[in-house]
C-alpha atoms as a PDB file:
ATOM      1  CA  UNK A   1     108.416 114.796 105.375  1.00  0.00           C
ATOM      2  CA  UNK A   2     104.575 113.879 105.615  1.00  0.00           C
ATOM      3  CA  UNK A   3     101.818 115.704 108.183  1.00  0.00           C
ATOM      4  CA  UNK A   4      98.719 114.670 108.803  1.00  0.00           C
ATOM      5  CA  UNK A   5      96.176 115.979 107.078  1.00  0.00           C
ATOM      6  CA  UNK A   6      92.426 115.297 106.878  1.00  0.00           C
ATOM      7  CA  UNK A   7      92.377 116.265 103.225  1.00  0.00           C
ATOM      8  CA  UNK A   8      90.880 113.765 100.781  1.00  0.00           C
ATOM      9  CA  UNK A   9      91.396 115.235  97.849  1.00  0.00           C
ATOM     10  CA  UNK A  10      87.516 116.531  97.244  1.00  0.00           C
ATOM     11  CA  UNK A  11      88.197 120.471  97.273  1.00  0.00           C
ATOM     12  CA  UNK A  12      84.893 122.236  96.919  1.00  0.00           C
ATOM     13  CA  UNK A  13      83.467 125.072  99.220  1.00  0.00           C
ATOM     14  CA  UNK A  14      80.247 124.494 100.274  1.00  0.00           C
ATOM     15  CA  UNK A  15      78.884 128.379 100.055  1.00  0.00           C
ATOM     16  CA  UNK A  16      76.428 127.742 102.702  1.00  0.00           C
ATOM     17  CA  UNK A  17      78.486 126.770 105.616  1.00  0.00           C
ATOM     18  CA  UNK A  18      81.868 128.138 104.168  1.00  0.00           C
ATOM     19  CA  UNK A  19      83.424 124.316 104.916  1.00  0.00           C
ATOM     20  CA  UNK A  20      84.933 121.759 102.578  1.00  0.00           C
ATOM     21  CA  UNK A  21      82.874 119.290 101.259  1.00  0.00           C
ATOM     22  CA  UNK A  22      86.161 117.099 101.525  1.00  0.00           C
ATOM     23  CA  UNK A  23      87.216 117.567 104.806  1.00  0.00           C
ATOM     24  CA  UNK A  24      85.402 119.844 106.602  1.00  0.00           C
ATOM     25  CA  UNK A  25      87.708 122.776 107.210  1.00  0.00           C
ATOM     26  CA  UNK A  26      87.260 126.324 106.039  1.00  0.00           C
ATOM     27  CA  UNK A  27      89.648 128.673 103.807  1.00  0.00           C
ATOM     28  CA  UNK A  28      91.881 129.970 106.610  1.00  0.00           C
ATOM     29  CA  UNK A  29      92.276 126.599 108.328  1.00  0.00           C
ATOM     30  CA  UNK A  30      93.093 125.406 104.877  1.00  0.00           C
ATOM     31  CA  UNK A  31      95.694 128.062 104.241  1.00  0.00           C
ATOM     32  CA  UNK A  32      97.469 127.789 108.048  1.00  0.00           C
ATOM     33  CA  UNK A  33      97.252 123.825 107.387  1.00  0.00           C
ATOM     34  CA  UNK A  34     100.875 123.389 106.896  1.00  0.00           C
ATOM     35  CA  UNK A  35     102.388 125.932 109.736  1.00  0.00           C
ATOM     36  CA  UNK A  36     100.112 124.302 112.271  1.00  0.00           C
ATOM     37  CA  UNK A  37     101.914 122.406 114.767  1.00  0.00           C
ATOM     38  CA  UNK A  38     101.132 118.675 115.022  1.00  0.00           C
ATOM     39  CA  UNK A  39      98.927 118.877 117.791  1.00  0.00           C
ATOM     40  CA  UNK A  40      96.921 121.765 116.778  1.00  0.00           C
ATOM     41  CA  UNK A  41      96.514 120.004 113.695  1.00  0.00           C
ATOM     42  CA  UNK A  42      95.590 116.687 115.185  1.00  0.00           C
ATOM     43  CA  UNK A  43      92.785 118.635 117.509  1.00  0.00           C
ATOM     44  CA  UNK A  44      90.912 119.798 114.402  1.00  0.00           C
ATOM     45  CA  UNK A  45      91.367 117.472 112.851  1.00  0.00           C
ATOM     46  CA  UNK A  46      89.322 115.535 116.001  1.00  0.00           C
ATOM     47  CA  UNK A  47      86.994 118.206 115.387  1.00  0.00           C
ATOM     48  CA  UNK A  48      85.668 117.851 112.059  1.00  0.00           C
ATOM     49  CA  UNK A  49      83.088 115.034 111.750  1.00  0.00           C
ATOM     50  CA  UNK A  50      80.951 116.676 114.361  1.00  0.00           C
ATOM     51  CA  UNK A  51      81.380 119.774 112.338  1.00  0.00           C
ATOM     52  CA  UNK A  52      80.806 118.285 109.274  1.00  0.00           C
ATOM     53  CA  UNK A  53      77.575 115.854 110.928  1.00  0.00           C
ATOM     54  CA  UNK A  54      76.460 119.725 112.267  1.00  0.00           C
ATOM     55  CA  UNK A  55      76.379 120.942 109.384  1.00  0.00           C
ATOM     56  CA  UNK A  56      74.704 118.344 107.558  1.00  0.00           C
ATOM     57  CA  UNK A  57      77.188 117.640 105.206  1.00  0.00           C
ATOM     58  CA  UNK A  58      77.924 113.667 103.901  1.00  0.00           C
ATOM     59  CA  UNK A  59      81.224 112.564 105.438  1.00  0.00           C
ATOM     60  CA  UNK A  60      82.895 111.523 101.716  1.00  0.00           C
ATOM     61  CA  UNK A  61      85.655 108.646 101.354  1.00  0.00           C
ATOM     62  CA  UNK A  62      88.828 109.671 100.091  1.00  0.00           C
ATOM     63  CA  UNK A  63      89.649 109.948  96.456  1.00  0.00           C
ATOM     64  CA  UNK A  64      92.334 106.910  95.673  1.00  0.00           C
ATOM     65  CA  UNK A  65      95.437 108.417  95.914  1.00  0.00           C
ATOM     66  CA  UNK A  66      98.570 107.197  97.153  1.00  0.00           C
ATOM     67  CA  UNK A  67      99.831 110.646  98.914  1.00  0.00           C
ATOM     68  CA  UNK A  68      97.584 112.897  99.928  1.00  0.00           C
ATOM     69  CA  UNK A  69      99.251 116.511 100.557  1.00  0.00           C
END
């Protein structure tokens, strides 16, 4: 079974704003990510490149992977 997710496979804490470099979320959204329901997931999801832009972190690409979990 596959969820969405907005990781890209860049894992690294930025220790200013507490957020992923990667994909913008913090530790506890991170840990929750898989017993989120779809459309909570989907609505952060929606979230994070203003949080990300707010923050003034670089929106990355994703790292070239086939699955991304």
């Amino acid at each position: 079974m596959s969820i969405e997710t907005p990781c890209i496979a860049v894992c690294m804490m930025d220790p200013r704003t507490s957020l992923c470099f990667g994909c913008g979320r913090t530790l506890p959204e991170i840990a929750r990510g898989h017993r989120m329901e779809s459309a909570e997931r989907l609505a952060l999801m929606a979230l994070l490149p203003a949080r990300m832009a707010e923050a003034g972190l670089e929106v990355l690409k994703p790292a070239n992977r086939s699955t991304i979990g």
